[in-house]
C-alpha atoms as a PDB file:
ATOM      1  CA  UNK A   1       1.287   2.423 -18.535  1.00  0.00           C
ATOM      2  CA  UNK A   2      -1.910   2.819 -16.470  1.00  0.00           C
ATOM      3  CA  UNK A   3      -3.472   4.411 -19.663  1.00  0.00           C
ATOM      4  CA  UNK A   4      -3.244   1.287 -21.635  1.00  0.00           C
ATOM      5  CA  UNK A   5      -4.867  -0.399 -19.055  1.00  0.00           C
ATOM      6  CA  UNK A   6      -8.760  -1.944 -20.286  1.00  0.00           C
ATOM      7  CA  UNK A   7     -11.568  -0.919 -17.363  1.00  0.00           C
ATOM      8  CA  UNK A   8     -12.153  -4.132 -16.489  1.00  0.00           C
ATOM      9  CA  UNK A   9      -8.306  -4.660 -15.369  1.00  0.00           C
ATOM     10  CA  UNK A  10      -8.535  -0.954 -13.638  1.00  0.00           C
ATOM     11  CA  UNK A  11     -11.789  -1.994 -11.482  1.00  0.00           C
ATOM     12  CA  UNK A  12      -9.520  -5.261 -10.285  1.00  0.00           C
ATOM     13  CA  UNK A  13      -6.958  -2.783  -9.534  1.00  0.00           C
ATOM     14  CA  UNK A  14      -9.363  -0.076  -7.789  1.00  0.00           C
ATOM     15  CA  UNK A  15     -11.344  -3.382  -6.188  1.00  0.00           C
ATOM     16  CA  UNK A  16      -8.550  -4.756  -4.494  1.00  0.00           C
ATOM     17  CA  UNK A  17      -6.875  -1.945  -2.972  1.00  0.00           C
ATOM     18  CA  UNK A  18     -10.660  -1.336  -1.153  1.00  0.00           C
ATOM     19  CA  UNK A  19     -10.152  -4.673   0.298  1.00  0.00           C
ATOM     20  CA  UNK A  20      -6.766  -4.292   0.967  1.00  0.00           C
ATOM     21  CA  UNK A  21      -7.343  -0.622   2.794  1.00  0.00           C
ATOM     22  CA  UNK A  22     -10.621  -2.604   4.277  1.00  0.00           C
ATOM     23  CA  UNK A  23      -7.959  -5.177   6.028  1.00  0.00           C
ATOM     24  CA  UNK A  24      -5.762  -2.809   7.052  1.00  0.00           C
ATOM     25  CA  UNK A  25      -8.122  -0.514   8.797  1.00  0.00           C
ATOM     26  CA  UNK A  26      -9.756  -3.750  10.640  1.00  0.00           C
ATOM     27  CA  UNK A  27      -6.648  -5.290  12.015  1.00  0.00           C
ATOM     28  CA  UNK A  28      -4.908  -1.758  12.831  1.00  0.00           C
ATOM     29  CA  UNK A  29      -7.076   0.988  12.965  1.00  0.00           C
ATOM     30  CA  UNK A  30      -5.849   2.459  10.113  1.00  0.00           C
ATOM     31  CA  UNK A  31      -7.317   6.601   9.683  1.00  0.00           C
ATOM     32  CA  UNK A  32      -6.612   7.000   6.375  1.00  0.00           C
ATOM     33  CA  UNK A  33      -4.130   6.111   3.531  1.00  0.00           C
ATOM     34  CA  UNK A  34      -1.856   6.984   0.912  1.00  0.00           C
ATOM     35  CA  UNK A  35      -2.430   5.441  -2.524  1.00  0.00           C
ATOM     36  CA  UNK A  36      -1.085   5.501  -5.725  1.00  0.00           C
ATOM     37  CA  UNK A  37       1.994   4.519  -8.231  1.00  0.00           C
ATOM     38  CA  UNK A  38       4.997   5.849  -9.578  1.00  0.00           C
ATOM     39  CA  UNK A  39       4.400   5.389 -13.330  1.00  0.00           C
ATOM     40  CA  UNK A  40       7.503   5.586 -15.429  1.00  0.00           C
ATOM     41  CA  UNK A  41      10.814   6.406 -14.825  1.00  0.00           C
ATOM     42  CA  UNK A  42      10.343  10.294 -14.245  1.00  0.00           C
ATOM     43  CA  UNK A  43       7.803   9.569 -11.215  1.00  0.00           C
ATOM     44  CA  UNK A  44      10.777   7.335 -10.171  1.00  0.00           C
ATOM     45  CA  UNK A  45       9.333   3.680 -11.295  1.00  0.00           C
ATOM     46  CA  UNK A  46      12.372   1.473 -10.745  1.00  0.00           C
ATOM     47  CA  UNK A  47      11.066  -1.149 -13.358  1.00  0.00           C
ATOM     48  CA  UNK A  48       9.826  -0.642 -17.037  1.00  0.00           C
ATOM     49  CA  UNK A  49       7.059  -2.309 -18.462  1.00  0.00           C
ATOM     50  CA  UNK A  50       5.764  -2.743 -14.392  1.00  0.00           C
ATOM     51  CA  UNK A  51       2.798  -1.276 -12.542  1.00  0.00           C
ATOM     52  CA  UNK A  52       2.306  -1.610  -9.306  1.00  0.00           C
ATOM     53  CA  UNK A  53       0.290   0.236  -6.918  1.00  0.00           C
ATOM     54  CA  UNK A  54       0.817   1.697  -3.017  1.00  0.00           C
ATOM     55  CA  UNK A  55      -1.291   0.993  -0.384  1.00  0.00           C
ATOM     56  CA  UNK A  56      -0.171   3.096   2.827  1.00  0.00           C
ATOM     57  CA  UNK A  57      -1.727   3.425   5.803  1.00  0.00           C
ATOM     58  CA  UNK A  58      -1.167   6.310   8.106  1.00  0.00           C
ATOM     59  CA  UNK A  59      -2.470   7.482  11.508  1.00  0.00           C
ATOM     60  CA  UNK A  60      -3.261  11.018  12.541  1.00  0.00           C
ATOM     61  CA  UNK A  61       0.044  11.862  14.472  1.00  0.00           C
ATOM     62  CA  UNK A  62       2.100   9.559  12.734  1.00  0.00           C
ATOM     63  CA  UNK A  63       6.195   9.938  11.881  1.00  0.00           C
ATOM     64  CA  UNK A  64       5.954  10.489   8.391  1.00  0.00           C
ATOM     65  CA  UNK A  65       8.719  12.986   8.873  1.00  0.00           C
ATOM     66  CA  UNK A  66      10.834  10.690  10.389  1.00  0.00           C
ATOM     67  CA  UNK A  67      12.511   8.944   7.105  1.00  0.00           C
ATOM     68  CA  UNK A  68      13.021  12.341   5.351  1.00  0.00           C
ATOM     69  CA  UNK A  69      14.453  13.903   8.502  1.00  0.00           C
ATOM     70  CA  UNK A  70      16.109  11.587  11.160  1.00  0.00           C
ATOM     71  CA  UNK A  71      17.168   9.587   8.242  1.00  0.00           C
ATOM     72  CA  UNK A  72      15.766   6.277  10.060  1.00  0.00           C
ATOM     73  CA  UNK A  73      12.402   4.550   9.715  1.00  0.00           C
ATOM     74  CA  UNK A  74      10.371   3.747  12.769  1.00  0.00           C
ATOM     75  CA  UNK A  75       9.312   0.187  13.174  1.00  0.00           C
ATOM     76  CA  UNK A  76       6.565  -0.529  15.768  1.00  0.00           C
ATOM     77  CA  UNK A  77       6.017  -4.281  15.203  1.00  0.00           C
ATOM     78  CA  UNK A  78       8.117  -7.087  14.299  1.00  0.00           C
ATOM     79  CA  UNK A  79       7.398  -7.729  10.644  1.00  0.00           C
ATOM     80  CA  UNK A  80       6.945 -11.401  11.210  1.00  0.00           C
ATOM     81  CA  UNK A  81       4.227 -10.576  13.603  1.00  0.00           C
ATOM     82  CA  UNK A  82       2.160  -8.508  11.059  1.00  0.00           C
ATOM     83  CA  UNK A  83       2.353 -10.967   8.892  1.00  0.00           C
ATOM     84  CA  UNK A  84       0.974 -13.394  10.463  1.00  0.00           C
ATOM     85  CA  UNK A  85      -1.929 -10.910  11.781  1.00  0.00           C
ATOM     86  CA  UNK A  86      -2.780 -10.085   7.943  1.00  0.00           C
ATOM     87  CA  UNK A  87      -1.960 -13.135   5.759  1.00  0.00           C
ATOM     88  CA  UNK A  88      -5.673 -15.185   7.258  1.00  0.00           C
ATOM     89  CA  UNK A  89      -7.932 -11.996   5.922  1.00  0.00           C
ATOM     90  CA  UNK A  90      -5.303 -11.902   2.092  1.00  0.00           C
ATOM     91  CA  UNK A  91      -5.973 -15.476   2.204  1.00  0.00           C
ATOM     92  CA  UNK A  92      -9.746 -15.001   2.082  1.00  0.00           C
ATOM     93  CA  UNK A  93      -9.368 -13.353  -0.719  1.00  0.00           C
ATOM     94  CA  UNK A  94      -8.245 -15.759  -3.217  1.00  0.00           C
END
């Protein structure tokens, strides 16, 4: 539960999603994001006892609509590929 969470824990939290949105937006332009978590099992948390956090980034224009909709997600890049564009700048951070 974030709420049980000390400050110094949250500011890691809050501090690495900047750098994370940071990467992002340098390696793909990014225009903005969606952030957050689904905490417990009503927000539709898959896994008790876990907290994790979403870092999205989205482009003016983009097909958000598309999964919801078409029923099919929309893949512009070969996931292999944008790994190896972002794993140098996560590596940094360590």
């Amino acid at each position: 539960d974030m709420t049980d969470l000390d400050d110094e824990v949250l500011f890691e939290i809050i501090s690495t999603s900047k750098k994370c949105m940071k990467i992002l937006t340098s390696k793909f332009q990014c225009q903005g994001f969606n952030f957050g978590l689904n905490m417990g099992k009503a927000a539709g948390a898959g896994i008790d006892d876990h907290l994790h956090f979403h870092v999205v980034p989205r482009w003016s224009g983009d097909s958000n609509f598309m999964p919801v909709i078409g029923h099919t997600k929309i893949i512009m890049e070969n996931l292999f590929d944008t790994y190896d564009k972002l794993k140098p700048s996560f590596d940094l951070l360590k």
